[in-house]
ModelCIF file with pLDDT and N, C-alpha, C, O atoms, coordinates in Angstrom:
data_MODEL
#
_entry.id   MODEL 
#
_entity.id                         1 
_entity.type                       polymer 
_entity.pdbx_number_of_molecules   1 
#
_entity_poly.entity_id                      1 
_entity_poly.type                           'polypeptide(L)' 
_entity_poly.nstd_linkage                   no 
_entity_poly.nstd_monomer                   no 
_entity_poly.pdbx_seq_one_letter_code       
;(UNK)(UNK)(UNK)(UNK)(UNK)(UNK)(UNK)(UNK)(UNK)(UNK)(UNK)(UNK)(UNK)(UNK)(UNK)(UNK)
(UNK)(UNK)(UNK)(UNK)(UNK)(UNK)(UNK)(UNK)(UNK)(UNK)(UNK)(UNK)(UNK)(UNK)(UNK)(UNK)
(UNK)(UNK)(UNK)(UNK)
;
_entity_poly.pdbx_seq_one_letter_code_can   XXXXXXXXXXXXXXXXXXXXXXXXXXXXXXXXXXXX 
_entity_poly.pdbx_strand_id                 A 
#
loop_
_entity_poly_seq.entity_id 
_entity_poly_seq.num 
_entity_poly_seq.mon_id 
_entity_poly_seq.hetero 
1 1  UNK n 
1 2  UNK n 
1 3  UNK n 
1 4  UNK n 
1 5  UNK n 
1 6  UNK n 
1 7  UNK n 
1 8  UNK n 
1 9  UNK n 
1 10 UNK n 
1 11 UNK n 
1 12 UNK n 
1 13 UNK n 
1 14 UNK n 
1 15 UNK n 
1 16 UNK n 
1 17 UNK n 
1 18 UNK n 
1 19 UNK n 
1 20 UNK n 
1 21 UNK n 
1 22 UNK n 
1 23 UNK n 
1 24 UNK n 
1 25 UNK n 
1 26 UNK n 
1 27 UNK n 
1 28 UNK n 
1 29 UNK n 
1 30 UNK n 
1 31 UNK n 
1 32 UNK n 
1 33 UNK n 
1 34 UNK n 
1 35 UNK n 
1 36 UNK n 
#
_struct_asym.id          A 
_struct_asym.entity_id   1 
#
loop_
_ma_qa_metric.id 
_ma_qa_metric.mode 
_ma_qa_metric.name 
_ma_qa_metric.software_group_id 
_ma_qa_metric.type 
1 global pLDDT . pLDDT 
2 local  pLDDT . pLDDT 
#
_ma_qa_metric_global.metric_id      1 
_ma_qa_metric_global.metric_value   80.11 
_ma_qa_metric_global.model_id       1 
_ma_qa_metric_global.ordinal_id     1 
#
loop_
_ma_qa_metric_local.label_asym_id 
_ma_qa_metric_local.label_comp_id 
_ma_qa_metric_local.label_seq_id 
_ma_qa_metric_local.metric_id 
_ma_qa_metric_local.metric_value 
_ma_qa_metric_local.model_id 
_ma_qa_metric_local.ordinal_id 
A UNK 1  2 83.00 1 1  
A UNK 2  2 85.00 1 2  
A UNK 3  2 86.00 1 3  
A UNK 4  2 80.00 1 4  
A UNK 5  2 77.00 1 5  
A UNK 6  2 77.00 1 6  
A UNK 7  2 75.00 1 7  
A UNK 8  2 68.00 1 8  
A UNK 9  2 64.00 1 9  
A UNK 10 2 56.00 1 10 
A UNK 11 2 57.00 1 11 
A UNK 12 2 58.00 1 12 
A UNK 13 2 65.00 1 13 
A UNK 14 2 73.00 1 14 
A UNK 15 2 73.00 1 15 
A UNK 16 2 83.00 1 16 
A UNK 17 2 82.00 1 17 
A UNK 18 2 83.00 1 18 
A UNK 19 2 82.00 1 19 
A UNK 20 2 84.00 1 20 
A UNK 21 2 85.00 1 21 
A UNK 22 2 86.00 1 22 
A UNK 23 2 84.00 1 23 
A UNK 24 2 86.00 1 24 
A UNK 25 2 87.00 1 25 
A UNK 26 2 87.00 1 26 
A UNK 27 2 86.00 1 27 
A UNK 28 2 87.00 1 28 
A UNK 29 2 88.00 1 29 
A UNK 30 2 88.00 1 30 
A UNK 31 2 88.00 1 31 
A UNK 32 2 87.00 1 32 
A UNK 33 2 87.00 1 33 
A UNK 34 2 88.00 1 34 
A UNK 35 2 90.00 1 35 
A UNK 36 2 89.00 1 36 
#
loop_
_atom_site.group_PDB 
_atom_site.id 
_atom_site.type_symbol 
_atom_site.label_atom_id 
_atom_site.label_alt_id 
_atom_site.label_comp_id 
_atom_site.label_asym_id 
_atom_site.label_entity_id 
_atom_site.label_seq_id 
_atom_site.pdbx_PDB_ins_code 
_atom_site.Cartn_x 
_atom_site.Cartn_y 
_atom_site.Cartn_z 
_atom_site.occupancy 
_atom_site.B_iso_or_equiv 
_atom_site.pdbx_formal_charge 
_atom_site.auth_seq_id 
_atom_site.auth_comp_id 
_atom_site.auth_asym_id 
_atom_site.auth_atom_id 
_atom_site.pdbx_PDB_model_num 
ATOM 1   N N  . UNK A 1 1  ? -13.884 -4.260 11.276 1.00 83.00 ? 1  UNK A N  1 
ATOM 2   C CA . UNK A 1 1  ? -15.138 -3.585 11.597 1.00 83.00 ? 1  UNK A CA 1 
ATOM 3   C C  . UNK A 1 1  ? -15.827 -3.126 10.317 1.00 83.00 ? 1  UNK A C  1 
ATOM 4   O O  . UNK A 1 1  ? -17.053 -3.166 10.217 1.00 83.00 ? 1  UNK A O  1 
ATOM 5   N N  . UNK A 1 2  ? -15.210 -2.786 9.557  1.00 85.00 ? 2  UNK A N  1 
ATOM 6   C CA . UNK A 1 2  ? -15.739 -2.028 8.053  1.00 85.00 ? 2  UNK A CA 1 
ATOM 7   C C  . UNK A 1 2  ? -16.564 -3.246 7.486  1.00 85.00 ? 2  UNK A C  1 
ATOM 8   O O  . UNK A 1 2  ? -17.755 -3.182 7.179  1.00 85.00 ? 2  UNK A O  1 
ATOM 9   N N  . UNK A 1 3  ? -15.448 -4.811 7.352  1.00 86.00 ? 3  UNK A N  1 
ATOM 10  C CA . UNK A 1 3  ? -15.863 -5.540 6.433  1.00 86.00 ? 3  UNK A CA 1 
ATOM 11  C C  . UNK A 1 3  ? -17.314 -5.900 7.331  1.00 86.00 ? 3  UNK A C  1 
ATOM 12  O O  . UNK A 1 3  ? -18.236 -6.019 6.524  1.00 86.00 ? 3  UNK A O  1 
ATOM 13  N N  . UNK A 1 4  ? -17.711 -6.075 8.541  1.00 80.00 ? 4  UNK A N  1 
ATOM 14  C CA . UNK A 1 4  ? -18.313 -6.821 9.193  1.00 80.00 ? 4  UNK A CA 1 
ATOM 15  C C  . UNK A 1 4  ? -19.901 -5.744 9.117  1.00 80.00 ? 4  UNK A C  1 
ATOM 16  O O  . UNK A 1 4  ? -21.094 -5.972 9.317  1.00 80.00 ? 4  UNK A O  1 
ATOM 17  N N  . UNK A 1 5  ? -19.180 -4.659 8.760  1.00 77.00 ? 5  UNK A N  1 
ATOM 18  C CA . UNK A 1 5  ? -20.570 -3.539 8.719  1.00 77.00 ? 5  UNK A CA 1 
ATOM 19  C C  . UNK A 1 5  ? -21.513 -3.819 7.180  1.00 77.00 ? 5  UNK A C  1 
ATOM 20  O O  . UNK A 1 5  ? -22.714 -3.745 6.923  1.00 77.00 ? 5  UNK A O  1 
ATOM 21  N N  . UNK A 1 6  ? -20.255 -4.177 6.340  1.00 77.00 ? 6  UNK A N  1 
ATOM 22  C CA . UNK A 1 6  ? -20.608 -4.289 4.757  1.00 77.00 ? 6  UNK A CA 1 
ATOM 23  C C  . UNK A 1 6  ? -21.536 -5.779 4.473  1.00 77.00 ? 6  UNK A C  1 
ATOM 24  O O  . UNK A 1 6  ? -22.308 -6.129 3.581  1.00 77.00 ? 6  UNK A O  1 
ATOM 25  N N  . UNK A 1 7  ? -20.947 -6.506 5.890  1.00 75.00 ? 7  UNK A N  1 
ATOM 26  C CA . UNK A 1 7  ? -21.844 -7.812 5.413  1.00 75.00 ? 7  UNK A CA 1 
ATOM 27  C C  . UNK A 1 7  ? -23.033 -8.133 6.043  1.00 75.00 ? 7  UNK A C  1 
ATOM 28  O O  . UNK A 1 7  ? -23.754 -9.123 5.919  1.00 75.00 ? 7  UNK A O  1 
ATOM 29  N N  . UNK A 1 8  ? -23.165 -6.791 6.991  1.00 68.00 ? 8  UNK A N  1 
ATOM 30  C CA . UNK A 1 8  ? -24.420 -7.023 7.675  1.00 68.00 ? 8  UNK A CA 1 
ATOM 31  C C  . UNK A 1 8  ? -25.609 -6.162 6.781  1.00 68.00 ? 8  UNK A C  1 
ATOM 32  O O  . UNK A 1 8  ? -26.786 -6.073 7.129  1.00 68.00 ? 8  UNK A O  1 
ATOM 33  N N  . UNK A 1 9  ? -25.124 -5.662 5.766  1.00 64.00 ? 9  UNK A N  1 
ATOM 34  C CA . UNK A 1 9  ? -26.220 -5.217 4.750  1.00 64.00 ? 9  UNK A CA 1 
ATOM 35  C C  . UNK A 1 9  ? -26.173 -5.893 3.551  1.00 64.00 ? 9  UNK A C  1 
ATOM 36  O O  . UNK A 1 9  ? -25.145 -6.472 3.199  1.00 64.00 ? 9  UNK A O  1 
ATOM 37  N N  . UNK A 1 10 ? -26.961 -5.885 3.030  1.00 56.00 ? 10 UNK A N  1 
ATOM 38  C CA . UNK A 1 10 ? -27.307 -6.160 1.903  1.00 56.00 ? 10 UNK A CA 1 
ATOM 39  C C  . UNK A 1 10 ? -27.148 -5.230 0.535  1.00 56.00 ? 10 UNK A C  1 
ATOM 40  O O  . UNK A 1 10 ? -27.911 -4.300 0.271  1.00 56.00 ? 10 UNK A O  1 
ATOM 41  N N  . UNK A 1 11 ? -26.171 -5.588 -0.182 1.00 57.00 ? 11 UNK A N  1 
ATOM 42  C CA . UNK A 1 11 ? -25.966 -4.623 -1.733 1.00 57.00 ? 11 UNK A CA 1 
ATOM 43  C C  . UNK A 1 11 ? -27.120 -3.666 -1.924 1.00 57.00 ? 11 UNK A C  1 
ATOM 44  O O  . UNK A 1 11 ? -28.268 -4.096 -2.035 1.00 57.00 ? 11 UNK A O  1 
ATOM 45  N N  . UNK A 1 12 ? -26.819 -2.291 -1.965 1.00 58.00 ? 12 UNK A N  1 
ATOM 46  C CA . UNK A 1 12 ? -27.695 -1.059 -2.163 1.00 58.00 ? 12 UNK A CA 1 
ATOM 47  C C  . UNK A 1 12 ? -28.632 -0.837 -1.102 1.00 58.00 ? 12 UNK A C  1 
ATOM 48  O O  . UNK A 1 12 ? -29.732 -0.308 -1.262 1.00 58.00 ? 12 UNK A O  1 
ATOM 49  N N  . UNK A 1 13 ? -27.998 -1.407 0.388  1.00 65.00 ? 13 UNK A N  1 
ATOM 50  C CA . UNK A 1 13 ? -29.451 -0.936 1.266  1.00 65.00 ? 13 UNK A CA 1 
ATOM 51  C C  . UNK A 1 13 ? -28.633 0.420  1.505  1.00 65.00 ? 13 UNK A C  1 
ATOM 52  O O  . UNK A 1 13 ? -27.640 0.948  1.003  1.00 65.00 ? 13 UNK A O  1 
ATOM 53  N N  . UNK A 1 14 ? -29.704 0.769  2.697  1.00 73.00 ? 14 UNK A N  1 
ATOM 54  C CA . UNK A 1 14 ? -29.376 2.350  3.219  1.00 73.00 ? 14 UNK A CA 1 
ATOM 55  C C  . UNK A 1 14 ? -28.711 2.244  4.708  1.00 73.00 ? 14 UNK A C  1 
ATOM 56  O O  . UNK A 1 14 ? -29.392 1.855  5.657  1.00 73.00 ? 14 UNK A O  1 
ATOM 57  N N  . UNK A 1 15 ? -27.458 2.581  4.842  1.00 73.00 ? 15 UNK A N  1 
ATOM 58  C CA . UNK A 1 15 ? -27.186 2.448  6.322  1.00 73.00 ? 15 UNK A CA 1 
ATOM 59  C C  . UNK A 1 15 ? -26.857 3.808  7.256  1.00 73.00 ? 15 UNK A C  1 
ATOM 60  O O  . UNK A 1 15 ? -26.216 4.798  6.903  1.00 73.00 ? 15 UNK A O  1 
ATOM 61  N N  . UNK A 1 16 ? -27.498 3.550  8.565  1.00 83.00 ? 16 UNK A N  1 
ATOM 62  C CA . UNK A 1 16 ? -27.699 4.790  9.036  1.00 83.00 ? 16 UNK A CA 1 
ATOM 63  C C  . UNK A 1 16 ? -26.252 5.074  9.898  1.00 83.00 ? 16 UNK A C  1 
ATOM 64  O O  . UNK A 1 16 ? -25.512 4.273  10.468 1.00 83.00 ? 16 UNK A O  1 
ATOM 65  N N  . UNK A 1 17 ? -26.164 6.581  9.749  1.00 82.00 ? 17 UNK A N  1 
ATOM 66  C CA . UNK A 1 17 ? -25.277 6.647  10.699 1.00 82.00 ? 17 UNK A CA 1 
ATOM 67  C C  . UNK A 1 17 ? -24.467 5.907  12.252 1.00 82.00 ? 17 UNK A C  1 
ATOM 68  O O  . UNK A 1 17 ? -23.363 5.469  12.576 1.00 82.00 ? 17 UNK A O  1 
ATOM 69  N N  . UNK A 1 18 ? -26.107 6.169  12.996 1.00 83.00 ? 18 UNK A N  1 
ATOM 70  C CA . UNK A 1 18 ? -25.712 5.984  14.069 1.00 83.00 ? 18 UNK A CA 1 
ATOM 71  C C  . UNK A 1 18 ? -25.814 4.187  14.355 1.00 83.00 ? 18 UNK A C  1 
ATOM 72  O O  . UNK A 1 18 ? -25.560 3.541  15.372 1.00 83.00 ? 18 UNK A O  1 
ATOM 73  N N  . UNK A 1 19 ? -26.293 3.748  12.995 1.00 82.00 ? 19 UNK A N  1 
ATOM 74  C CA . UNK A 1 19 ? -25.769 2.108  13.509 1.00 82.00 ? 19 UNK A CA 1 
ATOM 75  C C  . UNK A 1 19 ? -24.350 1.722  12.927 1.00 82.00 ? 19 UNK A C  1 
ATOM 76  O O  . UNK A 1 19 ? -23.897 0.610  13.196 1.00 82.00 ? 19 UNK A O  1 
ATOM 77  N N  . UNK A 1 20 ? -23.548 2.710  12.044 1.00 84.00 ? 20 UNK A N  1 
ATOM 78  C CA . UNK A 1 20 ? -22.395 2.164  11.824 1.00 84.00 ? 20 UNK A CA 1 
ATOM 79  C C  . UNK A 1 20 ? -21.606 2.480  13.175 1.00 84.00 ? 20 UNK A C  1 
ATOM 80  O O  . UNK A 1 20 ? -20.611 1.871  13.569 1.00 84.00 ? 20 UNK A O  1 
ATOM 81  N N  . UNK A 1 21 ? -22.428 3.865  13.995 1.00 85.00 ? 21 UNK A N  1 
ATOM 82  C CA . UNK A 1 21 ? -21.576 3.851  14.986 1.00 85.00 ? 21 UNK A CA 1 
ATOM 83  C C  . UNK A 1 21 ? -21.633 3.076  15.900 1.00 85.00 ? 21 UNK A C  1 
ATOM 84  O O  . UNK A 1 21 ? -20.555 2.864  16.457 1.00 85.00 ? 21 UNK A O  1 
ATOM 85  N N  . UNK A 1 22 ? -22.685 2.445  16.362 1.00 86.00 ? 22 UNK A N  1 
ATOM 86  C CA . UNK A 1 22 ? -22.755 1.551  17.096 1.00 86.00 ? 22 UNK A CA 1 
ATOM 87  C C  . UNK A 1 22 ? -22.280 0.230  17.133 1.00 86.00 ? 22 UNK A C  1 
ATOM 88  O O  . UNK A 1 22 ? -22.098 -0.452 18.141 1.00 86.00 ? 22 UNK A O  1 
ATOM 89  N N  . UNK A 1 23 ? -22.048 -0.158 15.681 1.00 84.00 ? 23 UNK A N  1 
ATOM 90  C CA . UNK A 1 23 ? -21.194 -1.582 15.053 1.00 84.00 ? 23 UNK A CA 1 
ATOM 91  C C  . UNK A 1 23 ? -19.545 -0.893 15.984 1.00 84.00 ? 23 UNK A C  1 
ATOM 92  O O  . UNK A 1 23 ? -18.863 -1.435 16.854 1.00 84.00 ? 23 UNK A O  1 
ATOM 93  N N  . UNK A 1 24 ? -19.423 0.215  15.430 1.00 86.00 ? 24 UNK A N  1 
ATOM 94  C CA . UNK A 1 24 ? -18.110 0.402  16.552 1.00 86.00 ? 24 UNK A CA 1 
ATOM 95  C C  . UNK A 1 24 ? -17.475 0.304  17.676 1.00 86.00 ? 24 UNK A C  1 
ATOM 96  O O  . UNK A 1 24 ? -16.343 -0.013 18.042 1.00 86.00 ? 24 UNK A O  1 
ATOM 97  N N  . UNK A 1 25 ? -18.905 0.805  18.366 1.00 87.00 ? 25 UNK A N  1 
ATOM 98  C CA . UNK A 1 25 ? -18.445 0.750  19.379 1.00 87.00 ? 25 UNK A CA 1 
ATOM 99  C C  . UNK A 1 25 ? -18.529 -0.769 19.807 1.00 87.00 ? 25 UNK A C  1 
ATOM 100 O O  . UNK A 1 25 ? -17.583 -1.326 20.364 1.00 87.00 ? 25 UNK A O  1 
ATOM 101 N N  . UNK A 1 26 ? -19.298 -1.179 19.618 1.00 87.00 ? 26 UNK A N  1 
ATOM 102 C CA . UNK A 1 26 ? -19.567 -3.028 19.950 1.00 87.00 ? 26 UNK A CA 1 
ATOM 103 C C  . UNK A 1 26 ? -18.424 -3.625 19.615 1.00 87.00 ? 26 UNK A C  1 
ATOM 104 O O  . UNK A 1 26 ? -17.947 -4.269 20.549 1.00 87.00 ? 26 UNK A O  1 
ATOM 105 N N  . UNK A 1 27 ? -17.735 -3.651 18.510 1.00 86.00 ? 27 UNK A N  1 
ATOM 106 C CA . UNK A 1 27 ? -16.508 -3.808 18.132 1.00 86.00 ? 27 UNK A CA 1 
ATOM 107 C C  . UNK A 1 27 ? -15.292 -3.752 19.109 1.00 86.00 ? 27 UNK A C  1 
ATOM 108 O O  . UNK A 1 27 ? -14.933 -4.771 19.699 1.00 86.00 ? 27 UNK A O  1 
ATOM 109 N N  . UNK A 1 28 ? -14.679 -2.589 19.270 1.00 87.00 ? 28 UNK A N  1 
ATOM 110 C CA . UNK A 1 28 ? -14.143 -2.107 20.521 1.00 87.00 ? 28 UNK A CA 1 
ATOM 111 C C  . UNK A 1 28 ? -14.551 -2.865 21.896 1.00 87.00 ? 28 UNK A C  1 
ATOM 112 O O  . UNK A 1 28 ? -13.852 -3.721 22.437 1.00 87.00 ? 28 UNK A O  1 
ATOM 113 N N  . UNK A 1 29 ? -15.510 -2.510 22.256 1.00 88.00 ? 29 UNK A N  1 
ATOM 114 C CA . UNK A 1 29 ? -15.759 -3.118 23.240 1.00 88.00 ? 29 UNK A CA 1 
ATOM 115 C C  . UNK A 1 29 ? -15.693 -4.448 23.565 1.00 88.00 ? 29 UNK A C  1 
ATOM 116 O O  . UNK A 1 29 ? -15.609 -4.756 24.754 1.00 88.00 ? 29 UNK A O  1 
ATOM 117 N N  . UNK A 1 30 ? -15.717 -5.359 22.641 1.00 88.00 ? 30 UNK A N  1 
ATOM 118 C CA . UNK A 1 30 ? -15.414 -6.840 22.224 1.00 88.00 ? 30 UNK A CA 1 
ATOM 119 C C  . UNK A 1 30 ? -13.810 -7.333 22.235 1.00 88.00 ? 30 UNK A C  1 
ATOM 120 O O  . UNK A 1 30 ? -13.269 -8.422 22.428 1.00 88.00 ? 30 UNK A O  1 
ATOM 121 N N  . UNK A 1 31 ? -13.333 -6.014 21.938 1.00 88.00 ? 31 UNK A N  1 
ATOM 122 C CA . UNK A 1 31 ? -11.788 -6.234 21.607 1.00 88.00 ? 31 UNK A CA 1 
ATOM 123 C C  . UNK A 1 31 ? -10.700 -6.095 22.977 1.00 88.00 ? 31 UNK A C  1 
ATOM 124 O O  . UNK A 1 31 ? -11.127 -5.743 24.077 1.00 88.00 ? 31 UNK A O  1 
ATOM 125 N N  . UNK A 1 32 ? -9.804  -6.299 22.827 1.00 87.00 ? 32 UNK A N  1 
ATOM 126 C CA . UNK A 1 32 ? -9.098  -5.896 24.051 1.00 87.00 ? 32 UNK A CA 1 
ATOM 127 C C  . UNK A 1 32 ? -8.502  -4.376 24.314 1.00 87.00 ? 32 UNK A C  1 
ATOM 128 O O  . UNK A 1 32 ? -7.525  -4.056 24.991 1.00 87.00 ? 32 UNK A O  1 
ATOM 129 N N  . UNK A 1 33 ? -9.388  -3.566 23.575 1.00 87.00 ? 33 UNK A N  1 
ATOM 130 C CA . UNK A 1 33 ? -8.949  -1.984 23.461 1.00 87.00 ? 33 UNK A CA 1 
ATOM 131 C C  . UNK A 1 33 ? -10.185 -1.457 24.124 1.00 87.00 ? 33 UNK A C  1 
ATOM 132 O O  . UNK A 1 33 ? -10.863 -0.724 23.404 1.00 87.00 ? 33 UNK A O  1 
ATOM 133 N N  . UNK A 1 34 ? -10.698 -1.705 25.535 1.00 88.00 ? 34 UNK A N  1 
ATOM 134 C CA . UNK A 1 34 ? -11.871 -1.362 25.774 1.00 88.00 ? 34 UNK A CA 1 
ATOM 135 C C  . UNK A 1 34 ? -11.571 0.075  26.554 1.00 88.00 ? 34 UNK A C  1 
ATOM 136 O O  . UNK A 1 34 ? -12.481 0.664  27.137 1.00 88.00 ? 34 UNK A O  1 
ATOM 137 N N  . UNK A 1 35 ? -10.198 0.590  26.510 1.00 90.00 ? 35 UNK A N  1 
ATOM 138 C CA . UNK A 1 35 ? -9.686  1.898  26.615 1.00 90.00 ? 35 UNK A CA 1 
ATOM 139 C C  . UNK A 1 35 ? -10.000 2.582  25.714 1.00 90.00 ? 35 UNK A C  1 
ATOM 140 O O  . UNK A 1 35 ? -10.499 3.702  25.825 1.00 90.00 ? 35 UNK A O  1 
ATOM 141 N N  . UNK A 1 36 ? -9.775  2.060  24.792 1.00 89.00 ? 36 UNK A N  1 
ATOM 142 C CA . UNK A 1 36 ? -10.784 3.339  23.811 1.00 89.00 ? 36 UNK A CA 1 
ATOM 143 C C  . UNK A 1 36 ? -11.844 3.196  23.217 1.00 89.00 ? 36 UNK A C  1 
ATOM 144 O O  . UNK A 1 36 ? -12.356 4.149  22.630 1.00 89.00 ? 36 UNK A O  1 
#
């Protein structure tokens, strides 16, 4: 999830909180841990 957040920006942009949180939760939810 980290690496996949790092490559959806571009070197020195600005990333906002609530879309790293949302890369998370999408993540998760994709995964077979949709318990948590």
């Amino acid at each position: 999830v980290v690496s996949s957040i790092l490559k959806q920006c571009k070197l020195g942009n600005t990333l906002c909180v609530e879309e790293i949180q949302d890369q998370v939760e999408n993540a998760l939810m994709n995964s077979d841990y949709k318990d948590v």
